[in-house]
N, C-alpha and C. Protein backbone atom coordinates (compact mmCIF):
# COMPACT_ATOMS: atom_id res chain seq x y z
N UNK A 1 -2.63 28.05 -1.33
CA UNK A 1 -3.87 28.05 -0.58
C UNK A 1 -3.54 28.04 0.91
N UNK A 2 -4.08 29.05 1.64
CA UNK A 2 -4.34 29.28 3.15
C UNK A 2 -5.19 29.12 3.68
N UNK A 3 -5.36 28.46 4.26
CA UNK A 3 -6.99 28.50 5.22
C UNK A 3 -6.55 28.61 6.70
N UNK A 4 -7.72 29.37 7.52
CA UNK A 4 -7.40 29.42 9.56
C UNK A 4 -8.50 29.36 9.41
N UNK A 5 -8.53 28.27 10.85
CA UNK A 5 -9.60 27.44 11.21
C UNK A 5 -9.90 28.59 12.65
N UNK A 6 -11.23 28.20 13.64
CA UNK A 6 -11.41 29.37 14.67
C UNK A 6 -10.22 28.63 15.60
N UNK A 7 -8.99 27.51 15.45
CA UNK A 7 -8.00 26.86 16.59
C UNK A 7 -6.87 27.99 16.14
N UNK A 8 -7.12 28.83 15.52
CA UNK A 8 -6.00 29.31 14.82
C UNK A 8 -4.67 28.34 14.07
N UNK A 9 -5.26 27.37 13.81
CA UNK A 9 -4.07 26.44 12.61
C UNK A 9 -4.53 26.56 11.66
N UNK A 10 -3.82 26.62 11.02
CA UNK A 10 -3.29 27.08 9.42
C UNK A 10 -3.43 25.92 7.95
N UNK A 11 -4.16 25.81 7.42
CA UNK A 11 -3.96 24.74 6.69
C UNK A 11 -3.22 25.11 5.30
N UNK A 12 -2.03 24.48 5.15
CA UNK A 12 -1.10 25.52 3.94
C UNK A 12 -0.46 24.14 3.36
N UNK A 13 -0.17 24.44 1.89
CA UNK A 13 0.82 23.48 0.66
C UNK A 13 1.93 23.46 1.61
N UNK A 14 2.25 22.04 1.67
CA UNK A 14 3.76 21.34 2.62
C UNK A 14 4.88 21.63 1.26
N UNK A 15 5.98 22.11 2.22
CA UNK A 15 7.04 22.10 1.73
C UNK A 15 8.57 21.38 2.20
N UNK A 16 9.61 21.16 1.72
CA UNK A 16 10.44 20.16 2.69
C UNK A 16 10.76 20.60 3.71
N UNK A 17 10.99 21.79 4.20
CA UNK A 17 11.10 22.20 5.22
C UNK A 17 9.87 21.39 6.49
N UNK A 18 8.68 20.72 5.76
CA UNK A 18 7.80 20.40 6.97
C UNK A 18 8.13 18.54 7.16
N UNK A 19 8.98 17.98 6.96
CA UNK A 19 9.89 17.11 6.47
C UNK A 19 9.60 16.10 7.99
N UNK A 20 10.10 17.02 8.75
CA UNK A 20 10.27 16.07 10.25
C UNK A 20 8.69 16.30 10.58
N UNK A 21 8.21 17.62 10.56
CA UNK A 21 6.95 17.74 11.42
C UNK A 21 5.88 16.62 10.89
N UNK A 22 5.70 16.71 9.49
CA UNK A 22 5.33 15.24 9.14
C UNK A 22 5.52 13.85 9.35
N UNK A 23 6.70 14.05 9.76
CA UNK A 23 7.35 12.40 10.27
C UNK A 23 6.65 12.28 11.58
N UNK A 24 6.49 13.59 12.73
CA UNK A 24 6.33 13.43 13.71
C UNK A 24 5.00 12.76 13.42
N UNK A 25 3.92 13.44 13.13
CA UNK A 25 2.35 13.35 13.15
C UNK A 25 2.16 11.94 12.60
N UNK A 26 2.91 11.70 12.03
CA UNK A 26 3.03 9.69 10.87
C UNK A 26 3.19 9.02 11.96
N UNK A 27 4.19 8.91 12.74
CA UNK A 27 4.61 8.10 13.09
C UNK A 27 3.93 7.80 14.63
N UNK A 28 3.42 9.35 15.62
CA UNK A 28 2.45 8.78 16.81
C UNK A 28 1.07 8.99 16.03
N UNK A 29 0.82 9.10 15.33
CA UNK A 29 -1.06 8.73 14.54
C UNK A 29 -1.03 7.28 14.58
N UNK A 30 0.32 6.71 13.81
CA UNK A 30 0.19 5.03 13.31
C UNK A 30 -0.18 4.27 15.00
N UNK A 31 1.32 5.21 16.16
CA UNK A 31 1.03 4.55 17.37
C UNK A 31 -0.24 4.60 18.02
N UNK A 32 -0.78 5.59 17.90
CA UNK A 32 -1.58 5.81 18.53
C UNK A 32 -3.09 5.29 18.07
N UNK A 33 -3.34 5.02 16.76
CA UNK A 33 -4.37 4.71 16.15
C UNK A 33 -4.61 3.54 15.74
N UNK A 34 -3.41 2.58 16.05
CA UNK A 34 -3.42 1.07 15.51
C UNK A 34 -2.75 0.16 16.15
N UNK A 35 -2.97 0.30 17.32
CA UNK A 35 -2.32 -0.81 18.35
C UNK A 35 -2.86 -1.66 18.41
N UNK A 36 -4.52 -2.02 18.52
CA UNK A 36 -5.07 -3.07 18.38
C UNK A 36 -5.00 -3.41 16.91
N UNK A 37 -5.08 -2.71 15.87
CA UNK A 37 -5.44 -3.46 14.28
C UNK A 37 -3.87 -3.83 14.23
N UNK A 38 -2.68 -3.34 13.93
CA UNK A 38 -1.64 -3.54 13.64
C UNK A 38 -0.26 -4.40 14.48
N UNK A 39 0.42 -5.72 13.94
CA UNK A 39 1.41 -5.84 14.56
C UNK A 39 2.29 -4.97 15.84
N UNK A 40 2.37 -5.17 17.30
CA UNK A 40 2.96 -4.17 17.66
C UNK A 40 4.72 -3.76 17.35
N UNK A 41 5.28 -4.75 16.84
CA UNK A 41 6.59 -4.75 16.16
C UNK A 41 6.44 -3.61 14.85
N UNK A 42 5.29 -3.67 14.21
CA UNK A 42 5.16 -2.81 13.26
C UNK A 42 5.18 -1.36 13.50
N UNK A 43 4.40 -1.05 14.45
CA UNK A 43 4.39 0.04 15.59
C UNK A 43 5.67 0.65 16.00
N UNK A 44 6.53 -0.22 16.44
CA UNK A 44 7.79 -0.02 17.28
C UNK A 44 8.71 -0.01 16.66
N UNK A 45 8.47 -0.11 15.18
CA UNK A 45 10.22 -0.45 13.98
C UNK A 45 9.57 1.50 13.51
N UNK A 46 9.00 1.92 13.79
CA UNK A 46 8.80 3.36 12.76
C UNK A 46 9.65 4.12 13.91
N UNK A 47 10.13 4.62 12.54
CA UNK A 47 11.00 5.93 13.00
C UNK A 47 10.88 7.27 12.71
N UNK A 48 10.73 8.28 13.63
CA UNK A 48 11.03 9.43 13.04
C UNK A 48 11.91 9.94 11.85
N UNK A 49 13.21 9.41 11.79
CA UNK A 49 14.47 10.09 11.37
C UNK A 49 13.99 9.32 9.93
N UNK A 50 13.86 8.16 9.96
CA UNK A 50 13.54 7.34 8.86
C UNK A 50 11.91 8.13 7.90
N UNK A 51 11.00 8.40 8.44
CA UNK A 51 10.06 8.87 7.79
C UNK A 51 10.36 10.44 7.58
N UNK A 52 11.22 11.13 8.23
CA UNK A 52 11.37 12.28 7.75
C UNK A 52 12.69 12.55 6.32
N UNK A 53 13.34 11.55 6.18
CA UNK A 53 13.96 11.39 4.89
C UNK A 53 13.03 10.92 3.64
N UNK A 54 11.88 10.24 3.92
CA UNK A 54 11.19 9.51 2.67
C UNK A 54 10.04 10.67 2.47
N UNK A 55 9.56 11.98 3.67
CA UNK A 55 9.16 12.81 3.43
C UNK A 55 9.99 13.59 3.04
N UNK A 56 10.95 14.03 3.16
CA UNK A 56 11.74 15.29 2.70
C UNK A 56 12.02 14.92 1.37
N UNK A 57 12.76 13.36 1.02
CA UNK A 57 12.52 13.40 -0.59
C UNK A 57 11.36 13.62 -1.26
N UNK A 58 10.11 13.29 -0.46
CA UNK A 58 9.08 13.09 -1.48
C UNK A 58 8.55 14.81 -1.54
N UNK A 59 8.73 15.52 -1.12
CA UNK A 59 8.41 16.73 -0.90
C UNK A 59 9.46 17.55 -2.06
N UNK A 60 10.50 16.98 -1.57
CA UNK A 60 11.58 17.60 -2.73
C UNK A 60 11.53 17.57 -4.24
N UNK A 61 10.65 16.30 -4.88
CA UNK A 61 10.50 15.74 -6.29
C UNK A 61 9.59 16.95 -6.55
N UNK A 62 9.60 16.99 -7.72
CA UNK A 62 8.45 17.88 -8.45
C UNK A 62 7.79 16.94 -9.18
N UNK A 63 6.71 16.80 -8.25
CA UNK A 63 5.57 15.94 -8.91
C UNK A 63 4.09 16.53 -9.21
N UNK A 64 3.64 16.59 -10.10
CA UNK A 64 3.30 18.21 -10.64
C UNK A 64 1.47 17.22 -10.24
N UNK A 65 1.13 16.41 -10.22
CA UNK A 65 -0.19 15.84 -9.59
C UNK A 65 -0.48 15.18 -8.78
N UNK A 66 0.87 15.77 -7.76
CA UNK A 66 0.38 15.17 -5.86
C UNK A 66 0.23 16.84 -5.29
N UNK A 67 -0.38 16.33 -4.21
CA UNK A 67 -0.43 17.33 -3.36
C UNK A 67 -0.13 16.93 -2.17
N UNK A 68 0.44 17.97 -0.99
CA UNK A 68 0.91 17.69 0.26
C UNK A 68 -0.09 19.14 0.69
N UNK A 69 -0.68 18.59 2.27
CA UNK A 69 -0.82 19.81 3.00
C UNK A 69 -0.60 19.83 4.02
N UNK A 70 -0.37 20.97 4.67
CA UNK A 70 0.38 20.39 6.99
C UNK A 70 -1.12 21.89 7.01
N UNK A 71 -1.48 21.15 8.51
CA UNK A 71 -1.90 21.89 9.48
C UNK A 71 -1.11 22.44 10.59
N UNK A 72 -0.57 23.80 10.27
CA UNK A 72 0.46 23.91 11.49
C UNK A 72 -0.10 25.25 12.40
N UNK A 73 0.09 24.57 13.80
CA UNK A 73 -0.60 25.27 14.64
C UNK A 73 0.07 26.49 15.27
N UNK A 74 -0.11 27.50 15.89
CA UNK A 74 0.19 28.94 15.85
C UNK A 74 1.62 28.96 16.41
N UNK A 75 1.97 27.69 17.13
CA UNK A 75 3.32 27.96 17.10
C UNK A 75 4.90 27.42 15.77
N UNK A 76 3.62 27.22 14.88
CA UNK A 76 4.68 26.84 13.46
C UNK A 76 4.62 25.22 13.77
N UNK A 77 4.14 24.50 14.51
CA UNK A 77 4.73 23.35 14.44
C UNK A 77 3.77 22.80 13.79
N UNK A 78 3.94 21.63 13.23
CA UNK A 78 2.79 20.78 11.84
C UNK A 78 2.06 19.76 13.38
N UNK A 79 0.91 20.14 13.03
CA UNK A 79 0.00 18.74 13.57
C UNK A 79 -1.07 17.89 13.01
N UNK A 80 -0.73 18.21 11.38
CA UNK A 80 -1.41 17.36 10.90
C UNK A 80 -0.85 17.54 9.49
N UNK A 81 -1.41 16.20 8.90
CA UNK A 81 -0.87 16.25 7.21
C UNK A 81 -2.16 15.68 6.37
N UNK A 82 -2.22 16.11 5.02
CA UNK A 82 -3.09 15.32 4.19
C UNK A 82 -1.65 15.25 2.98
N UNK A 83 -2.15 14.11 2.02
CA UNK A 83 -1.16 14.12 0.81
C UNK A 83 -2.18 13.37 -0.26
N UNK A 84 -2.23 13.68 -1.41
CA UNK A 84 -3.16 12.99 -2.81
C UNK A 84 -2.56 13.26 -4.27
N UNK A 85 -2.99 12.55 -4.75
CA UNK A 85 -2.89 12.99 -6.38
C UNK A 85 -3.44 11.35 -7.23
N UNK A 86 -2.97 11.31 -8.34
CA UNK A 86 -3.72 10.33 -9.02
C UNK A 86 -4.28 8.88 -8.25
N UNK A 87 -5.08 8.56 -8.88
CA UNK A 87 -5.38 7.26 -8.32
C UNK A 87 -4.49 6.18 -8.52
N UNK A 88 -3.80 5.71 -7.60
CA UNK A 88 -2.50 4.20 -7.91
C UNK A 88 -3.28 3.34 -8.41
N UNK A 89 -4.08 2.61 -8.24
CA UNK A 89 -4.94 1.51 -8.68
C UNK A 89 -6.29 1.71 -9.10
N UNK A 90 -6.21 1.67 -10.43
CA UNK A 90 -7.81 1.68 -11.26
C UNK A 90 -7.17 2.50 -12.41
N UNK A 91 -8.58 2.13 -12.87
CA UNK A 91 -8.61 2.88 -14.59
C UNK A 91 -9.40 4.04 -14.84
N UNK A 92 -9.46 4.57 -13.58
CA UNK A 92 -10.52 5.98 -13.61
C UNK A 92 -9.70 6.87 -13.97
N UNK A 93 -9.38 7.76 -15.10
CA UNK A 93 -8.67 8.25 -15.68
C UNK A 93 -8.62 9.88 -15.18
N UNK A 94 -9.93 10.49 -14.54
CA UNK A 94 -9.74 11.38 -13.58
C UNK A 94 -10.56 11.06 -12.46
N UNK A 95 -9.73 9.94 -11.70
CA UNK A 95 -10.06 9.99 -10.83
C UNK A 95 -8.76 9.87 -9.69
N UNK A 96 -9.18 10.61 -8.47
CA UNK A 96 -8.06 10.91 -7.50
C UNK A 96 -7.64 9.88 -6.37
N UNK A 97 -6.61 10.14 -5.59
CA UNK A 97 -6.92 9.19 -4.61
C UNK A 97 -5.71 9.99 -3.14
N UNK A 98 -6.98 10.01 -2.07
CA UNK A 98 -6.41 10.49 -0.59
C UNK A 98 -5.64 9.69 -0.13
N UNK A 99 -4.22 9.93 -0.42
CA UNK A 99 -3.31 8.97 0.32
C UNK A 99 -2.73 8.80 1.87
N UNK A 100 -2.94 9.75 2.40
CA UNK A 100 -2.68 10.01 3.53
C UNK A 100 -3.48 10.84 4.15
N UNK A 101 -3.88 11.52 5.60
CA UNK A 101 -4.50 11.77 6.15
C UNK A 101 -4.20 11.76 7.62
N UNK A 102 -3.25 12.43 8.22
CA UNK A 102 -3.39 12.27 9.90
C UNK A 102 -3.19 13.60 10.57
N UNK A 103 -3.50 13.22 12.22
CA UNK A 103 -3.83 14.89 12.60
C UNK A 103 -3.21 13.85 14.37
N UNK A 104 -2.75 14.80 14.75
CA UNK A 104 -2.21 14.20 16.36
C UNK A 104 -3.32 14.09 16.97
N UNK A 105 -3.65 13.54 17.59
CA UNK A 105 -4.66 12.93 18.87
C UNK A 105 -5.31 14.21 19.75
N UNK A 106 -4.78 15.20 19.99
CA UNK A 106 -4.72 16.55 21.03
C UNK A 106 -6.11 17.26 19.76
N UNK A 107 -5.85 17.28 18.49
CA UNK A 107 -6.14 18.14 17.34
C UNK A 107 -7.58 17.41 16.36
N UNK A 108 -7.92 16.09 16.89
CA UNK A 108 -8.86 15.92 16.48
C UNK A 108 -10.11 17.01 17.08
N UNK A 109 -10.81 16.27 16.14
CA UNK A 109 -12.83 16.93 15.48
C UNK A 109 -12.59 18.91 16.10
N UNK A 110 -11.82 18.95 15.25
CA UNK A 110 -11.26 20.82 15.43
C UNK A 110 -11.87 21.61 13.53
N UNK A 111 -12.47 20.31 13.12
CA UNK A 111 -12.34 20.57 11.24
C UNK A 111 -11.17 20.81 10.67
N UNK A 112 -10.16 19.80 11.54
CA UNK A 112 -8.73 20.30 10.36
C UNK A 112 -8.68 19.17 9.46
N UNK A 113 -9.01 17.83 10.00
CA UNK A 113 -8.91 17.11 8.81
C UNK A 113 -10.45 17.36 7.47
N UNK A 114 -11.39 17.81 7.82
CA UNK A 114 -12.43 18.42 6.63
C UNK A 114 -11.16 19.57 5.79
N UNK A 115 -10.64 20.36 6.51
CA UNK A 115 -9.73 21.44 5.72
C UNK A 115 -8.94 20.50 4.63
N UNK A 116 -8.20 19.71 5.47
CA UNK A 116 -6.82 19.07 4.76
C UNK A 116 -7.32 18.23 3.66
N UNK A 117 -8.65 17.85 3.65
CA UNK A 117 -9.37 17.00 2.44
C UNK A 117 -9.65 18.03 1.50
N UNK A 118 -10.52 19.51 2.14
CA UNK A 118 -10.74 20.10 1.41
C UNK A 118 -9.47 21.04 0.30
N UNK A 119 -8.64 20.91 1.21
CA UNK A 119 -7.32 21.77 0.17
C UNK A 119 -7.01 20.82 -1.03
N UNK A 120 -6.67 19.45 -0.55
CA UNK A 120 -6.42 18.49 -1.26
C UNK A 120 -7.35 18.32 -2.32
N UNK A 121 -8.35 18.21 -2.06
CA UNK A 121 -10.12 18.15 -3.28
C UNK A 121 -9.67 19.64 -4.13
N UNK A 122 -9.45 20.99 -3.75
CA UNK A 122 -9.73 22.08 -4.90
C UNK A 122 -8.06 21.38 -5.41
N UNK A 123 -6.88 21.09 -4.69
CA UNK A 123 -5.53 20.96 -5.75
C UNK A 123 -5.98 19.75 -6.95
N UNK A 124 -6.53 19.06 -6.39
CA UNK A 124 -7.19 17.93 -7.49
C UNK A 124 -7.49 18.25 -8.61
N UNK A 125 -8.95 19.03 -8.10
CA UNK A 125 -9.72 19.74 -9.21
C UNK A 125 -9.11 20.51 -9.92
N UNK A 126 -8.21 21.25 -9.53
CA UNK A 126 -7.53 22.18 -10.20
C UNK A 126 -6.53 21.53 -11.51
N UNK A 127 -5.58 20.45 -11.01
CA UNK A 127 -5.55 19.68 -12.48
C UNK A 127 -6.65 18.62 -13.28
N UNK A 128 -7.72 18.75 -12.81
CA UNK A 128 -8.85 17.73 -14.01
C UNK A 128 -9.87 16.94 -13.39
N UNK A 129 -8.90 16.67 -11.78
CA UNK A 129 -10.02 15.20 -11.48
C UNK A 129 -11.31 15.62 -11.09
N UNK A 130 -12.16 14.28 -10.95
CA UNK A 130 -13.28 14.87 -10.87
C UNK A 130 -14.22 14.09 -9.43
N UNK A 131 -13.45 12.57 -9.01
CA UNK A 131 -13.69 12.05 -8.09
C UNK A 131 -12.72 12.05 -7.62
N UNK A 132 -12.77 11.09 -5.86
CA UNK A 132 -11.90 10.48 -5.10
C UNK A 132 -11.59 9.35 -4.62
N UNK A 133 -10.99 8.68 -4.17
CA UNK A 133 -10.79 7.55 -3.21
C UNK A 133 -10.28 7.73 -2.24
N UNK A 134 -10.51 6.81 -1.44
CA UNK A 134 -9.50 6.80 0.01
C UNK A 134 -9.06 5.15 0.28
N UNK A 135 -8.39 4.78 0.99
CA UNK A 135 -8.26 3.19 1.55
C UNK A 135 -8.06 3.54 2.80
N UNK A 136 -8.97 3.14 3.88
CA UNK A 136 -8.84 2.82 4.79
C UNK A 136 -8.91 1.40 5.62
N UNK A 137 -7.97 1.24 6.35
CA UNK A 137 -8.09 0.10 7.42
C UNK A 137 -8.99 -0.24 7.94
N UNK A 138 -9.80 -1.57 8.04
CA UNK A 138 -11.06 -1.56 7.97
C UNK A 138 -11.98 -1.20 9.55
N UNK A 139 -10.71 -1.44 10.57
CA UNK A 139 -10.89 -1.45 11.59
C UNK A 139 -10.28 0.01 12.73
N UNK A 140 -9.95 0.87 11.28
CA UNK A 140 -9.47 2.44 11.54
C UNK A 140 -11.05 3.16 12.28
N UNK A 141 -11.31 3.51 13.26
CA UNK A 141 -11.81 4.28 13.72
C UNK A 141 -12.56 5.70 12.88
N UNK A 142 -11.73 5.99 11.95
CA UNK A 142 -11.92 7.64 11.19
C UNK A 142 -12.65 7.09 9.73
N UNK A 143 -12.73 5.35 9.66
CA UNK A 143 -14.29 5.58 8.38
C UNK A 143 -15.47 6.16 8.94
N UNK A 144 -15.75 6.33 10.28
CA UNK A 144 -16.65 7.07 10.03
C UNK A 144 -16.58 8.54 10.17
N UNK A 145 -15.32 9.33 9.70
CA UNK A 145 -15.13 10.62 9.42
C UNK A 145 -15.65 10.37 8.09
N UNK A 146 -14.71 9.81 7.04
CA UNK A 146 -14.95 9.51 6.01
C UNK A 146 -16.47 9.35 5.42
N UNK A 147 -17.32 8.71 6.40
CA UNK A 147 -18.57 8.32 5.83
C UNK A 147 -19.30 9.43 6.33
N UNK A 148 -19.35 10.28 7.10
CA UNK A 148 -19.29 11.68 7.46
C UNK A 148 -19.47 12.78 6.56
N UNK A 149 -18.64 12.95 5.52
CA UNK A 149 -17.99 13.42 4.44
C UNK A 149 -18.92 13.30 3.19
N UNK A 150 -19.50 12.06 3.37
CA UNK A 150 -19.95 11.47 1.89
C UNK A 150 -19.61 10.55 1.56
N UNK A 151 -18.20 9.77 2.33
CA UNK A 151 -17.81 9.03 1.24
C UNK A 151 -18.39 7.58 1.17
N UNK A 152 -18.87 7.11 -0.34
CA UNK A 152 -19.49 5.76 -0.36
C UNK A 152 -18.36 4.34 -0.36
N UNK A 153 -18.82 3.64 0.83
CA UNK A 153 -18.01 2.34 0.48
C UNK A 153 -17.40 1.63 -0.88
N UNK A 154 -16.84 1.95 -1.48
CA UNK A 154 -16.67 1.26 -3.05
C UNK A 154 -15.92 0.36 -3.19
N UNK A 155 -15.09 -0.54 -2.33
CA UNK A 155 -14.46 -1.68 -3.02
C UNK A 155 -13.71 -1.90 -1.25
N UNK A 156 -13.14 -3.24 -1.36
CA UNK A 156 -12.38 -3.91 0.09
C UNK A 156 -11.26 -4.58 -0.87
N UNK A 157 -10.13 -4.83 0.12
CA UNK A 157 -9.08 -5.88 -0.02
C UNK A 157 -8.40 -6.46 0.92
N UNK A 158 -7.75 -7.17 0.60
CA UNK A 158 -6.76 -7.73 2.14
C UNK A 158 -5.31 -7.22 1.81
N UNK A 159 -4.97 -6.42 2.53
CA UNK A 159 -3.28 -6.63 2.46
C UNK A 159 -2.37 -7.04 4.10
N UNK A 160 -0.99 -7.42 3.42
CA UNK A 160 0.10 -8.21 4.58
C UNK A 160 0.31 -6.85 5.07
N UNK A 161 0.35 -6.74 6.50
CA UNK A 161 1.51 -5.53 7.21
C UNK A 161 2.07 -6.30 8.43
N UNK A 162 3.34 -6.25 8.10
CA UNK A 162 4.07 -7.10 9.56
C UNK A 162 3.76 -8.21 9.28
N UNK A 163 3.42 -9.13 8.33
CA UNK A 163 3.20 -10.45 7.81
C UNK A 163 1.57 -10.98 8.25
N UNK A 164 1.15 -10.26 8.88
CA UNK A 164 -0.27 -10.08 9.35
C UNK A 164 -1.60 -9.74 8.10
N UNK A 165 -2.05 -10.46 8.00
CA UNK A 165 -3.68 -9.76 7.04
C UNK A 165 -4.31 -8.59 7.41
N UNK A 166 -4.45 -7.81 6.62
CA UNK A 166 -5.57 -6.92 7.07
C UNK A 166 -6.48 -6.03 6.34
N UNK A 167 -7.58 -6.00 6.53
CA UNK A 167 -8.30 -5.84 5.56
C UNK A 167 -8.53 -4.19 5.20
N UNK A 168 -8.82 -3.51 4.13
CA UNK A 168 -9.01 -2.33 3.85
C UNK A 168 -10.27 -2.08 2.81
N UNK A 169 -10.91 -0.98 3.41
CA UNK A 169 -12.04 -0.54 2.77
C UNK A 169 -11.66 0.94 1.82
N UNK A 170 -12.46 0.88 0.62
CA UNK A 170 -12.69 2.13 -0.33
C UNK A 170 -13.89 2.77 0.10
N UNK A 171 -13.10 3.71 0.39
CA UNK A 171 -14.50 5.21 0.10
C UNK A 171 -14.31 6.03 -0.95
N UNK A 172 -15.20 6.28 -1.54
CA UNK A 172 -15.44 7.13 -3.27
C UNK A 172 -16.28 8.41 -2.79
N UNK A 173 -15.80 9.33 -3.54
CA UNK A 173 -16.55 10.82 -3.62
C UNK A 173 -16.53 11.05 -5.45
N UNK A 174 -17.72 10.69 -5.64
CA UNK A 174 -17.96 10.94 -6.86
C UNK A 174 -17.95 12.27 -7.50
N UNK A 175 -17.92 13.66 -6.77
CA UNK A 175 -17.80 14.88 -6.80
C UNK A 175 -16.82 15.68 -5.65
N UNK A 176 -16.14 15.83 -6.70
CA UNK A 176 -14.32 16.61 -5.33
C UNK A 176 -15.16 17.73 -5.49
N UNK A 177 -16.12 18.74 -5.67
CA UNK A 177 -16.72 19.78 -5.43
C UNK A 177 -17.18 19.75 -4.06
N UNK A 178 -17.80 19.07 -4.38
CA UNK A 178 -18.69 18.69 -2.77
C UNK A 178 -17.39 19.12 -1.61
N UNK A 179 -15.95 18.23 -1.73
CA UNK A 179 -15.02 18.29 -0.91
C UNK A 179 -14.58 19.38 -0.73
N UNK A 180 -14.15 20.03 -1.95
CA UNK A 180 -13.39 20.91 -1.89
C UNK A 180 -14.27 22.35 -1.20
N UNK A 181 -15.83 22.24 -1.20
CA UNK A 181 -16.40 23.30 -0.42
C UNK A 181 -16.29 23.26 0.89
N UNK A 182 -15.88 22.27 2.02
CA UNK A 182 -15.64 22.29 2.67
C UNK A 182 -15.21 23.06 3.50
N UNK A 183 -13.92 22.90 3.14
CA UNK A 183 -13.08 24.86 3.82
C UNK A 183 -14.24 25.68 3.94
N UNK A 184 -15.41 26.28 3.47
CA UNK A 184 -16.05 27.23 3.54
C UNK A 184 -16.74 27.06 4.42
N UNK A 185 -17.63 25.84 4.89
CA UNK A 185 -18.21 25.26 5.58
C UNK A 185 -17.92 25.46 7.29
């Protein structure tokens, strides 16, 4: 799947080759998007070199119900990523879950992250599922992309990062159709 947006970036299936460009977009999204919610030690221990090995393996596995996608902009370089496949936690048996989601700071409200949901929603659909999830940080800025989208609040938790609490919210899309029309949109 290809999609061009009118920025001319590209929304295309990640392969290891997009290994670092992903590391890049991970690692200033986290800086850039969570200085106030997150430990700043937490911030300052991420590494490029380090997230582009745990992407390049994870890219490398053949894992036949995740999906990876990069937004890479006309000069080949990735400025954004989505990644999904089954749901880690619950018993929704087709149901999905958006694990990742970032786009560099320069590249926001361009509709690349609607694309990168939407590629992710038809790879879903395409093996079975039929909803979504997301977890977001409760104090992440982009739930209200998310709530934007459709997606309904469905569940909270607390988790440790940097030995710190912090709380995270569920958003549910009861129909990956809805998502996956997007791109067209």
């Amino acid at each position: 799947m290809t999609t061009t947006n009118a920025t001319n970036v590209k929304v295309r299936k990640a392969n290891a080759a997009d290994a670092s460009g992903i590391a890049h977009v991970y690692v200033k999204s986290w800086q850039s998007t969570y200085p106030d919610i997150l430990p700043e030690q937490t911030l300052s221990d991420l590494s490029e070199t380090n997230e582009t090995l745990a992407w390049w393996r994870s890219l490398c596995r053949i894992e036949p119900h995740d999906s990876t996608f990069v937004a890479q902009g006309p000069d080949g370089k990735v400025v954004g990523f989505a990644s999904a496949g089954p749901q880690r936690r619950g018993a929704h048996r087709r149901r999905a879950e958006l694990y990742t989601l970032y786009l560099l700071d320069t590249h926001h409200r361009q509709g690349l992250g609607s694309g990168l949901i939407s590629a992710c929603a038809q790879a879903l659909m395409d093996r079975g599922a039929e909803s979504m999830v997301v977890w977001v940080l409760a104090k992440n800025p982009a739930r209200k992309f998310y709530e934007s989208l459709g997606g309904v609040p469905y569940g909270a938790r607390t988790i440790r990062v940097g030995g710190r609490p912090v709380r995270k919210i569920a958003y549910l899309w009861s129909e990956l159709a809805t998502l996956a029309a997007l791109a067209g949109s």
